[in-house]
C-alpha atoms as a PDB file:
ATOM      1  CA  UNK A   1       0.000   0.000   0.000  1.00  0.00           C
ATOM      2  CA  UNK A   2       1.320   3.635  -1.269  1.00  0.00           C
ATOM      3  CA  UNK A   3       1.662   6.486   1.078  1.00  0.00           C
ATOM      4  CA  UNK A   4      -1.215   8.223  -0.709  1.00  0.00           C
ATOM      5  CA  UNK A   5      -3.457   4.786  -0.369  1.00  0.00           C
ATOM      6  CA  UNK A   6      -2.581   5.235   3.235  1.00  0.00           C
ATOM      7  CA  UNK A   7      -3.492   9.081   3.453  1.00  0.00           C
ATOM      8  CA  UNK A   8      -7.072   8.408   1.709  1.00  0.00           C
ATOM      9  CA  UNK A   9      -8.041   5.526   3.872  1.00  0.00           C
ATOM     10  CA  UNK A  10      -6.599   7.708   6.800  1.00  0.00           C
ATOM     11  CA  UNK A  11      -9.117  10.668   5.331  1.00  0.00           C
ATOM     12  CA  UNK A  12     -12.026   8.037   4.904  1.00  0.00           C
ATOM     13  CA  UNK A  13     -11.222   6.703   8.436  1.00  0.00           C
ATOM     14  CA  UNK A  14     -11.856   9.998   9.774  1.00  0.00           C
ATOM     15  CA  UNK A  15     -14.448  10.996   8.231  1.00  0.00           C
ATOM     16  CA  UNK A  16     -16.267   8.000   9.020  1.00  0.00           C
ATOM     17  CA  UNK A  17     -16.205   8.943  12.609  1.00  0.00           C
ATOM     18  CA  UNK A  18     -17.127  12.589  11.522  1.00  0.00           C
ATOM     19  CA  UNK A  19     -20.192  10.817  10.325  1.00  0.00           C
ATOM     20  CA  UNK A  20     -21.052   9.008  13.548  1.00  0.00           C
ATOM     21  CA  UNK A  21     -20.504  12.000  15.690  1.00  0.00           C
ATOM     22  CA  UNK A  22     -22.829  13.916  13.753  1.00  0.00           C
ATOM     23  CA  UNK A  23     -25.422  11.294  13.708  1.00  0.00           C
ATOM     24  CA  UNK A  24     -24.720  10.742  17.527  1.00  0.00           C
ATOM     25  CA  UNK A  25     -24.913  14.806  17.696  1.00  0.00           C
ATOM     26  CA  UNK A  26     -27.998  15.038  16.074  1.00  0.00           C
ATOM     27  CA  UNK A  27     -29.723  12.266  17.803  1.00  0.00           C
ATOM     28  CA  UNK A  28     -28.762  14.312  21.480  1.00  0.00           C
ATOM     29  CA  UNK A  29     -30.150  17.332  20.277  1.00  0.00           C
ATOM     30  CA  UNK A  30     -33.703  15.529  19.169  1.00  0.00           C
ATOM     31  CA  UNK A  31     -33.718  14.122  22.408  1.00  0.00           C
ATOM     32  CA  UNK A  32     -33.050  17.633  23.967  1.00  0.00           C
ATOM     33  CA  UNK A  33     -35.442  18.963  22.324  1.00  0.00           C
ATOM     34  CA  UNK A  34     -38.386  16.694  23.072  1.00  0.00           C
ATOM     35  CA  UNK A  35     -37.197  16.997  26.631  1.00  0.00           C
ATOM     36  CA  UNK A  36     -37.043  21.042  26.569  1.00  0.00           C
ATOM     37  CA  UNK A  37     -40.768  20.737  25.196  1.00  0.00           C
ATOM     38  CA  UNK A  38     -41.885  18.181  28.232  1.00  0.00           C
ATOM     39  CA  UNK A  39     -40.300  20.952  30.631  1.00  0.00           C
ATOM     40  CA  UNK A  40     -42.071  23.775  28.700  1.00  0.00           C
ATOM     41  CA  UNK A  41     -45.191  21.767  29.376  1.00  0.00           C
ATOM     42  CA  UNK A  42     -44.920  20.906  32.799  1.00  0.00           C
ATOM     43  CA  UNK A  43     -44.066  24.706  33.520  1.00  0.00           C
ATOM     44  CA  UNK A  44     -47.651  25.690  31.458  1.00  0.00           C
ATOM     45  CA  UNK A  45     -49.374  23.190  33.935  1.00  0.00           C
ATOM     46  CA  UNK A  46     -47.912  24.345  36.942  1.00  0.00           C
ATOM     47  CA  UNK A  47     -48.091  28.141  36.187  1.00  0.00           C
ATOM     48  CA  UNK A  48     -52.079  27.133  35.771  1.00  0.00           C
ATOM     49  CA  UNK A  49     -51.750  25.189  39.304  1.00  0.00           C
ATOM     50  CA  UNK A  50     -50.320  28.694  40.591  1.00  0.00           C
ATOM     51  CA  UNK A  51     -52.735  30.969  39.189  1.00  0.00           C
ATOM     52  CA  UNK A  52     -55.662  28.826  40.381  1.00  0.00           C
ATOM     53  CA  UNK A  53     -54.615  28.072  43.819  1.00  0.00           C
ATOM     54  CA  UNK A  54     -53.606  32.210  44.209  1.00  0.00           C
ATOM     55  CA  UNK A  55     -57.506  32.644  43.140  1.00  0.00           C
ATOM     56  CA  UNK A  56     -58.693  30.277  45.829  1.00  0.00           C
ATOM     57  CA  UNK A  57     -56.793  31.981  48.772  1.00  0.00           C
ATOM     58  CA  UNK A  58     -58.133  35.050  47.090  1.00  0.00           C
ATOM     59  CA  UNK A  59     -61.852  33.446  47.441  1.00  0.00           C
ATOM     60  CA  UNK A  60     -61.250  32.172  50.813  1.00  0.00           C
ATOM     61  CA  UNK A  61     -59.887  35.181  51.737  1.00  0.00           C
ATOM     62  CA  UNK A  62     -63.217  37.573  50.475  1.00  0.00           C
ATOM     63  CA  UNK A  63     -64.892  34.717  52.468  1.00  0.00           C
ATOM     64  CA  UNK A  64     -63.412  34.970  55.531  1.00  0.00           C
ATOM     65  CA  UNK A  65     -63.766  38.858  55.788  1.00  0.00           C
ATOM     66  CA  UNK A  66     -67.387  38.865  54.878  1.00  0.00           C
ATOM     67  CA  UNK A  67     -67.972  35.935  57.672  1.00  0.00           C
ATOM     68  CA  UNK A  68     -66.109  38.351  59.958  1.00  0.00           C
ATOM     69  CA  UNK A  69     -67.946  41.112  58.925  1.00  0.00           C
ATOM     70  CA  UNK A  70     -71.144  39.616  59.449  1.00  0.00           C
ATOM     71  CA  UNK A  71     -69.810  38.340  62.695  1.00  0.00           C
ATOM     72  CA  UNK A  72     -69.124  41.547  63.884  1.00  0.00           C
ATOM     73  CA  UNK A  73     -71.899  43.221  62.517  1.00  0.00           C
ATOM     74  CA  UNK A  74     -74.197  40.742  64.480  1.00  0.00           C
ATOM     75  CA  UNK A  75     -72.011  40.781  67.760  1.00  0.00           C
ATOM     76  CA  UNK A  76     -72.875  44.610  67.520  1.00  0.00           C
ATOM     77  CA  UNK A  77     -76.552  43.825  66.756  1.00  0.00           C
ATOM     78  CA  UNK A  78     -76.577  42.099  69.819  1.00  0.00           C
ATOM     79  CA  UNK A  79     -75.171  44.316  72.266  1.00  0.00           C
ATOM     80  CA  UNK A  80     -77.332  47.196  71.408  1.00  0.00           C
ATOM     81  CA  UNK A  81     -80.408  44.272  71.948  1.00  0.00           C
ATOM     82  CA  UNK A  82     -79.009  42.764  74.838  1.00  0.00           C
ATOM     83  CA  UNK A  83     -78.683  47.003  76.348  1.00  0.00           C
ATOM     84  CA  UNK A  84     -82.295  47.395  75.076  1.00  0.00           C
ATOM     85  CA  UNK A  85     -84.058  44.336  76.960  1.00  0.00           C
ATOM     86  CA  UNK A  86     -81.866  45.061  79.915  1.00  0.00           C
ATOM     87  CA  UNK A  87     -79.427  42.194  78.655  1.00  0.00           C
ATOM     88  CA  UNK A  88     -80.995  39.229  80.502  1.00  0.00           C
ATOM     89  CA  UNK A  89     -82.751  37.870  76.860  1.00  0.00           C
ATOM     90  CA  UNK A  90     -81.084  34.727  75.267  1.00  0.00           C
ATOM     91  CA  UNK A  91     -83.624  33.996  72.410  1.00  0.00           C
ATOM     92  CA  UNK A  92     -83.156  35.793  69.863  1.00  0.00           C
ATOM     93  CA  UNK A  93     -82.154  33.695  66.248  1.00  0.00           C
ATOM     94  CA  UNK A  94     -78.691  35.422  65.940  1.00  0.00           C
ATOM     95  CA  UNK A  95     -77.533  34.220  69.199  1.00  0.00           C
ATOM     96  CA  UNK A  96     -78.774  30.880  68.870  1.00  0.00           C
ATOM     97  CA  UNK A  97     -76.864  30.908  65.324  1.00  0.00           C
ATOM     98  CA  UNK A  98     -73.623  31.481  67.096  1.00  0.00           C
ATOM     99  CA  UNK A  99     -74.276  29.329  70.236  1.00  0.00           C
ATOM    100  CA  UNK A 100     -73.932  32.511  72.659  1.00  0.00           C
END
């Protein structure tokens, strides 16, 4: 074998592996790729998660100031009752509705 057979087989040697790196290149950045776009997703799902737990503290939240707000509103309710019947009465719906 010639010096010059020797250099082209050397060339086609390398370039052989050229070849498989590529394809072994190419086949990490499809997988990459599908895995970037399962992250993407999963972020899209959990960004909904986020938004609709933050509105559900934000509905619990309205809740618990309007049940406080009627609470106080009523525990005012019944002082000025309990000062205008001399604040011995019990009966009235209100109290029984709270257990006082």
């Amino acid at each position: 074998m010639t010096q010059i057979d020797q250099s082209i087989n050397a060339v086609r040697t390398s370039m052989e592996q050229l070849s498989r790196n590529a394809e072994e290149t190419s086949t990490s950045v499809l997988q990459m790729s599908a895995s970037i776009e399962e992250v993407s997703r999963i972020a899209d799902t959990l960004a909904q998660f986020v938004d609709e737990t933050a509105t559900a503290f934000e509905e619990m939240s309205a809740s618990i100031n309007e049940v406080a707000t009627n609470t106080e509103s009523f525990l005012v309710i019944r002082d000025a009752d309990s000062q205008l019947d001399g604040g011995d009465e019990r009966d009235d719906a209100g109290d029984r509705a709270f257990g006082a």
